[in-house]
Each structure stands twice: as structure tokens, then as C-alpha cells.
PDB file of N, CA and C in Angstrom:
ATOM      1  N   UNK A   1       0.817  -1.194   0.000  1.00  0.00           N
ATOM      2  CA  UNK A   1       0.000   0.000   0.000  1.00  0.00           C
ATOM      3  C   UNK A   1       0.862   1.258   0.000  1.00  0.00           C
ATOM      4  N   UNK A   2       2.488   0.665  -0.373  1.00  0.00           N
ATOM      5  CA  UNK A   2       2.229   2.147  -0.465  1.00  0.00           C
ATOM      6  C   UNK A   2       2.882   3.352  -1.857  1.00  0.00           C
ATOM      7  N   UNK A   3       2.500   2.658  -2.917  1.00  0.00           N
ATOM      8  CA  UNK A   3       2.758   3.550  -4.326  1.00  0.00           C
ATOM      9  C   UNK A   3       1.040   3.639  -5.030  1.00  0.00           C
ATOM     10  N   UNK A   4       1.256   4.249  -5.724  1.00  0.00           N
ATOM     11  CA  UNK A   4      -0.016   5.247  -5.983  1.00  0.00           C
ATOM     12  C   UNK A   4      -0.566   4.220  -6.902  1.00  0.00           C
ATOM     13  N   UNK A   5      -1.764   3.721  -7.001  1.00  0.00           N
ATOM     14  CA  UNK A   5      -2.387   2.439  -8.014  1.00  0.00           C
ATOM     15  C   UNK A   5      -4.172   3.266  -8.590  1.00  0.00           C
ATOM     16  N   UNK A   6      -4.250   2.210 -10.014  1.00  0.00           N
ATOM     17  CA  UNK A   6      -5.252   2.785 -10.684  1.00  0.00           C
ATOM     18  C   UNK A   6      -6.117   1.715 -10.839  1.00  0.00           C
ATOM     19  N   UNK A   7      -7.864   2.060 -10.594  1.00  0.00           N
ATOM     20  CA  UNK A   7      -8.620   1.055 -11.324  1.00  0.00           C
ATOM     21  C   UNK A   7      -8.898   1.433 -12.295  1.00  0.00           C
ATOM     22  N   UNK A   8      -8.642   0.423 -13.195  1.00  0.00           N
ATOM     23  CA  UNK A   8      -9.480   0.741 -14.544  1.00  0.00           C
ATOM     24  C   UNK A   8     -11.029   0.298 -14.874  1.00  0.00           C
ATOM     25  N   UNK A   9     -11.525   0.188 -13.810  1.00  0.00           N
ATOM     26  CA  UNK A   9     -13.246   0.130 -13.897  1.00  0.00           C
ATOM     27  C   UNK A   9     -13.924   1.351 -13.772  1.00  0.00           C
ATOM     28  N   UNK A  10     -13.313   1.540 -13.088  1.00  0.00           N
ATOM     29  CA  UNK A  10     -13.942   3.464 -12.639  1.00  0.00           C
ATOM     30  C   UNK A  10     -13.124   4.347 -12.837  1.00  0.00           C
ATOM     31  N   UNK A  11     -11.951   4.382 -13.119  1.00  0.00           N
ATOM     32  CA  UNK A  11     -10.835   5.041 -13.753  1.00  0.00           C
ATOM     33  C   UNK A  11     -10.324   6.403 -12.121  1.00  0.00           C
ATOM     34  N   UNK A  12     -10.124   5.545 -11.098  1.00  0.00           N
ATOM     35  CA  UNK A  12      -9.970   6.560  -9.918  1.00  0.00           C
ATOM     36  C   UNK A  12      -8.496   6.523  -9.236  1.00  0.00           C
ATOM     37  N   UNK A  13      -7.971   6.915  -8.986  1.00  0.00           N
ATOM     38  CA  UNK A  13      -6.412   6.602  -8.588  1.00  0.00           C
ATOM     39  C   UNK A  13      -6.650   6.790  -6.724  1.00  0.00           C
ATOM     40  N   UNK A  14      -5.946   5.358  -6.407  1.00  0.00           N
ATOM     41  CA  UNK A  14      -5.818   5.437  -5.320  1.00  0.00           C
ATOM     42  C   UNK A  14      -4.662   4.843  -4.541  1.00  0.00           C
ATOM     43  N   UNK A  15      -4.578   4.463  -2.990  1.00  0.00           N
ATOM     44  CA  UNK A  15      -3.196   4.112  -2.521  1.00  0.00           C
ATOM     45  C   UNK A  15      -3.530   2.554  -2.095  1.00  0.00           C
ATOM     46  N   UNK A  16      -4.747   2.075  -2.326  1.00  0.00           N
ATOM     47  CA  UNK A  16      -5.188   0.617  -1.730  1.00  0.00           C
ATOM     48  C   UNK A  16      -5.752  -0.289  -2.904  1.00  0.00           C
ATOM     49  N   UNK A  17      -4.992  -1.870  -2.247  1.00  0.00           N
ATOM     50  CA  UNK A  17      -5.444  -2.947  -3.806  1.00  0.00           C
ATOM     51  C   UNK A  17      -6.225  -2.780  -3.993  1.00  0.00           C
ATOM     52  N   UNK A  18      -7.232  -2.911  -3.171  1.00  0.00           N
ATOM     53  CA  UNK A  18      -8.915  -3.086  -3.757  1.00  0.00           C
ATOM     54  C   UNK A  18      -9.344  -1.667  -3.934  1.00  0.00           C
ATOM     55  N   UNK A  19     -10.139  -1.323  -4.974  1.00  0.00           N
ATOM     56  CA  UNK A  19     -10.900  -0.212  -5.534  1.00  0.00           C
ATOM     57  C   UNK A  19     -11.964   0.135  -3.976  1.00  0.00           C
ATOM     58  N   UNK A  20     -12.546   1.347  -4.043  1.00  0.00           N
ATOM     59  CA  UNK A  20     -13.287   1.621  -2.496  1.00  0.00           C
ATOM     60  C   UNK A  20     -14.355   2.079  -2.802  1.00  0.00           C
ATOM     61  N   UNK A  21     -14.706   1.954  -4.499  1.00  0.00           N
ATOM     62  CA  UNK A  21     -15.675   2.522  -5.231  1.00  0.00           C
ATOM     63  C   UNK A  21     -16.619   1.027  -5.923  1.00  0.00           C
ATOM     64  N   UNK A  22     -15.680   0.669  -6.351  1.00  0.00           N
ATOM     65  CA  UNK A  22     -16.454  -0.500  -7.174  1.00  0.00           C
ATOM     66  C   UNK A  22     -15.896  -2.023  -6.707  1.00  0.00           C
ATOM     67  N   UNK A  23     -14.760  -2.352  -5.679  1.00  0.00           N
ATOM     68  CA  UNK A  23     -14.339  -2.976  -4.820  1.00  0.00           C
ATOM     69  C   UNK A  23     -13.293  -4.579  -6.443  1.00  0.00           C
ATOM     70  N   UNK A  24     -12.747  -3.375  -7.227  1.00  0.00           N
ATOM     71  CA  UNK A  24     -11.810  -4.451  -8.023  1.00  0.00           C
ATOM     72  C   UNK A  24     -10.782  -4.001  -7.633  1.00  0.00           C
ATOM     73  N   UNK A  25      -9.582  -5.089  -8.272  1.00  0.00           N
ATOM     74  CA  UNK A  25      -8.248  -5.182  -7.823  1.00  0.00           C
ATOM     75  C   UNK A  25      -7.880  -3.648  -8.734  1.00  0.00           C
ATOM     76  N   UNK A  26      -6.911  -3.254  -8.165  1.00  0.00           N
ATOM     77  CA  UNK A  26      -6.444  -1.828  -8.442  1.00  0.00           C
ATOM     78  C   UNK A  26      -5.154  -2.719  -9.283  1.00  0.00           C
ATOM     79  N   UNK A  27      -3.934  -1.722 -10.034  1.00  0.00           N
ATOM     80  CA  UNK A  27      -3.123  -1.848 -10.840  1.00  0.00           C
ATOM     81  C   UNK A  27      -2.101  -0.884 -10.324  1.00  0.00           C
ATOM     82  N   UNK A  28      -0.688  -1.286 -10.446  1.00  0.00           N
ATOM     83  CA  UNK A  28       0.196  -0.438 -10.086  1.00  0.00           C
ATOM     84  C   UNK A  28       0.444   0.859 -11.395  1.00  0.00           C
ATOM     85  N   UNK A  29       0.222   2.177 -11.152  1.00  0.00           N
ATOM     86  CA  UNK A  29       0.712   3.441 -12.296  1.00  0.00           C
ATOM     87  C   UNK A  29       2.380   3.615 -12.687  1.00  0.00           C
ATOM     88  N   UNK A  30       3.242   3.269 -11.869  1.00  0.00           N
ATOM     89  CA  UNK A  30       4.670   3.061 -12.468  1.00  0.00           C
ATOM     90  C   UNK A  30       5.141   2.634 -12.867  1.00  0.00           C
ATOM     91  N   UNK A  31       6.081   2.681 -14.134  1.00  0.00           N
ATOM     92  CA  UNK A  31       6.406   2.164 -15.263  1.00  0.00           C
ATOM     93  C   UNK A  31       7.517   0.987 -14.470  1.00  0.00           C
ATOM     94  N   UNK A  32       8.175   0.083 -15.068  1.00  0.00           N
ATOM     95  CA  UNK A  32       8.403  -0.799 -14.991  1.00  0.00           C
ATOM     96  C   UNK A  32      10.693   0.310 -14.605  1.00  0.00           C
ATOM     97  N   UNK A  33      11.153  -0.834 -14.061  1.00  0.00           N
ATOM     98  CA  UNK A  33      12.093  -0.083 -13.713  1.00  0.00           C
ATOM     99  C   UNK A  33      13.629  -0.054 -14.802  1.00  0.00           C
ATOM    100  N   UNK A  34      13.810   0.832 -14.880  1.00  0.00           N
ATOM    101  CA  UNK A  34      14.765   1.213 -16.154  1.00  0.00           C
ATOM    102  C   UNK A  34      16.585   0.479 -15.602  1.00  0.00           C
ATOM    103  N   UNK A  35      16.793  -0.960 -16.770  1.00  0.00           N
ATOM    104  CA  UNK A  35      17.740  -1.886 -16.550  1.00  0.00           C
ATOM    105  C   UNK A  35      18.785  -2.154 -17.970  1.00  0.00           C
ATOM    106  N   UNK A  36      19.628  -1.377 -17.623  1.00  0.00           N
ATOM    107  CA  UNK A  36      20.599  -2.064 -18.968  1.00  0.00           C
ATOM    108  C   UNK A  36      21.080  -2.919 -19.337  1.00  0.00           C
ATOM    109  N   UNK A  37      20.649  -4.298 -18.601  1.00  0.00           N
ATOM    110  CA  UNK A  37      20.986  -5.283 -18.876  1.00  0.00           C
ATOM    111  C   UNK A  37      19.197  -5.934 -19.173  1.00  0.00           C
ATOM    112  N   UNK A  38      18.555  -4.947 -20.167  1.00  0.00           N
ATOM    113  CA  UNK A  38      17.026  -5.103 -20.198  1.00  0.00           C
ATOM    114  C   UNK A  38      17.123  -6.425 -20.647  1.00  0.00           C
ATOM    115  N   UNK A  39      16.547  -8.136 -20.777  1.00  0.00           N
ATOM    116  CA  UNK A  39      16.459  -8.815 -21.258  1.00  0.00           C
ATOM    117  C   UNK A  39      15.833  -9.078 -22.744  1.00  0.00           C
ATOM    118  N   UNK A  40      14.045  -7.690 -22.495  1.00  0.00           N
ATOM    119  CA  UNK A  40      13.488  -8.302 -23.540  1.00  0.00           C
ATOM    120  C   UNK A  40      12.889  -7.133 -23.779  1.00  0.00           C
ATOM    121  N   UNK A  41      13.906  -5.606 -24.035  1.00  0.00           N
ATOM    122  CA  UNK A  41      13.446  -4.401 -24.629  1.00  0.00           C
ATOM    123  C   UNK A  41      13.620  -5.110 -26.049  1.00  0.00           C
ATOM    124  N   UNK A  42      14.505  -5.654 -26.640  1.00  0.00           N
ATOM    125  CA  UNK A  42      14.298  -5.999 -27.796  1.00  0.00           C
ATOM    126  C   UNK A  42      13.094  -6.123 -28.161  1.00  0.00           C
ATOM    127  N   UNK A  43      12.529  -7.325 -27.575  1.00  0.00           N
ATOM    128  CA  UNK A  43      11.110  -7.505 -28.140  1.00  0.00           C
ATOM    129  C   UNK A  43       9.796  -6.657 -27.808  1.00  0.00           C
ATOM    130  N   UNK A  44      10.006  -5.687 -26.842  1.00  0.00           N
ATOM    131  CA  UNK A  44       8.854  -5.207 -26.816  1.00  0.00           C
ATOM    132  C   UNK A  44       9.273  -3.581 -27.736  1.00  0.00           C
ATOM    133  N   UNK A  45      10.306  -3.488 -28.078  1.00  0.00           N
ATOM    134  CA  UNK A  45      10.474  -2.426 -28.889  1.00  0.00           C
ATOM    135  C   UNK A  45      10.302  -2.680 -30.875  1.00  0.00           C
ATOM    136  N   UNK A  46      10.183  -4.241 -30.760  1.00  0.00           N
ATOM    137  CA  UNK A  46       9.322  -4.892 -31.904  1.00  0.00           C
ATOM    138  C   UNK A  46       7.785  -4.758 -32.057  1.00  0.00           C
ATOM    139  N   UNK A  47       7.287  -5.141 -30.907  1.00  0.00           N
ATOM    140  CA  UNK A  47       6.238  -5.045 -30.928  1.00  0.00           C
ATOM    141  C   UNK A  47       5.455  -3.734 -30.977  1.00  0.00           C
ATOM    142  N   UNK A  48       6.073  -2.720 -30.476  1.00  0.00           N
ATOM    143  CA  UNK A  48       6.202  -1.296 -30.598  1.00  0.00           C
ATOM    144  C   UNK A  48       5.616  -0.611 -31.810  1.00  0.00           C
ATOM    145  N   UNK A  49       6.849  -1.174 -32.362  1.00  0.00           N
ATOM    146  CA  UNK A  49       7.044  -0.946 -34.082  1.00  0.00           C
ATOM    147  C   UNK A  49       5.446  -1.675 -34.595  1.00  0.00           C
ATOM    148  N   UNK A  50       5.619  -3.021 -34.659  1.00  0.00           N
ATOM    149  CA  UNK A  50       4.652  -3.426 -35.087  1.00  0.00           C
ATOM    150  C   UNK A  50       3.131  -2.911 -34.924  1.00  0.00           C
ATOM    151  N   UNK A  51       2.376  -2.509 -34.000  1.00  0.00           N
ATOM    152  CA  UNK A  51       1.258  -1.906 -33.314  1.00  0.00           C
ATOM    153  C   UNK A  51       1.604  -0.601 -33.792  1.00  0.00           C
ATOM    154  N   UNK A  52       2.385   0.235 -34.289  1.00  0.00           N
ATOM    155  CA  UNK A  52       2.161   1.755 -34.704  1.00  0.00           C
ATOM    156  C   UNK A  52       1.907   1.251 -36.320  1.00  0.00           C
ATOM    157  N   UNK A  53       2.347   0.442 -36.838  1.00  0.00           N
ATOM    158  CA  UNK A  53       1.741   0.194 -38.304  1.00  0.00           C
ATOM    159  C   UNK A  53       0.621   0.003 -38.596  1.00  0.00           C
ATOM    160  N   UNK A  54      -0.314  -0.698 -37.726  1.00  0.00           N
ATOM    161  CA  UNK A  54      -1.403  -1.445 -37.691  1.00  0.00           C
ATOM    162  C   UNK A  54      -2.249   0.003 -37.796  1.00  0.00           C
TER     163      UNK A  54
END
């Protein structure tokens, strides 16, 4: 409980798992943590690519 999390049912940002509005699991808002020894930016910087063509 304690980084800032989002439901995407009701779209409300809060600091607790469960939503206090519509009572679903909440989602963490911070990006994933920045590693230069990234394993698999390769592939998601493919997929990247791919989904802006579409």
C-alpha cells in the first residue's frame, strides 16, 4: 500500500489494492524499472514498431 495504483473500472487513482468505489483489484501506475541489462526491450520495442503500423 504504499505507491499510488489505478482502477481501470472506474478510472480513480488510489493508494489501496482493492478499488473503495467498485471494490476491483487496483493496478500499479509506475512504469516498470529502467535496466541495462534489459532482457526483452528488444522484443517489446518490436512489438512497438509493429502496433504503430497497424
Amino acid at each position: 500500500m504504499s505507491n499510488l495504483r489505478y482502477c481501470k473500472n472506474c478510472r480513480e487513482y488510489t493508494m489501496e489494492d482493492i478499488c473503495v468505489k467498485c471494490n476491483e483489484k487496483t493496478i500499479s501506475k509506475y512504469p516498470p524499472r529502467f535496466s541495462p541489462q534489459d532482457r526483452y526491450g528488444k522484443y517489446r520495442r518490436e512489438l512497438k514498431k509493429q502496433t504503430k503500423g497497424v
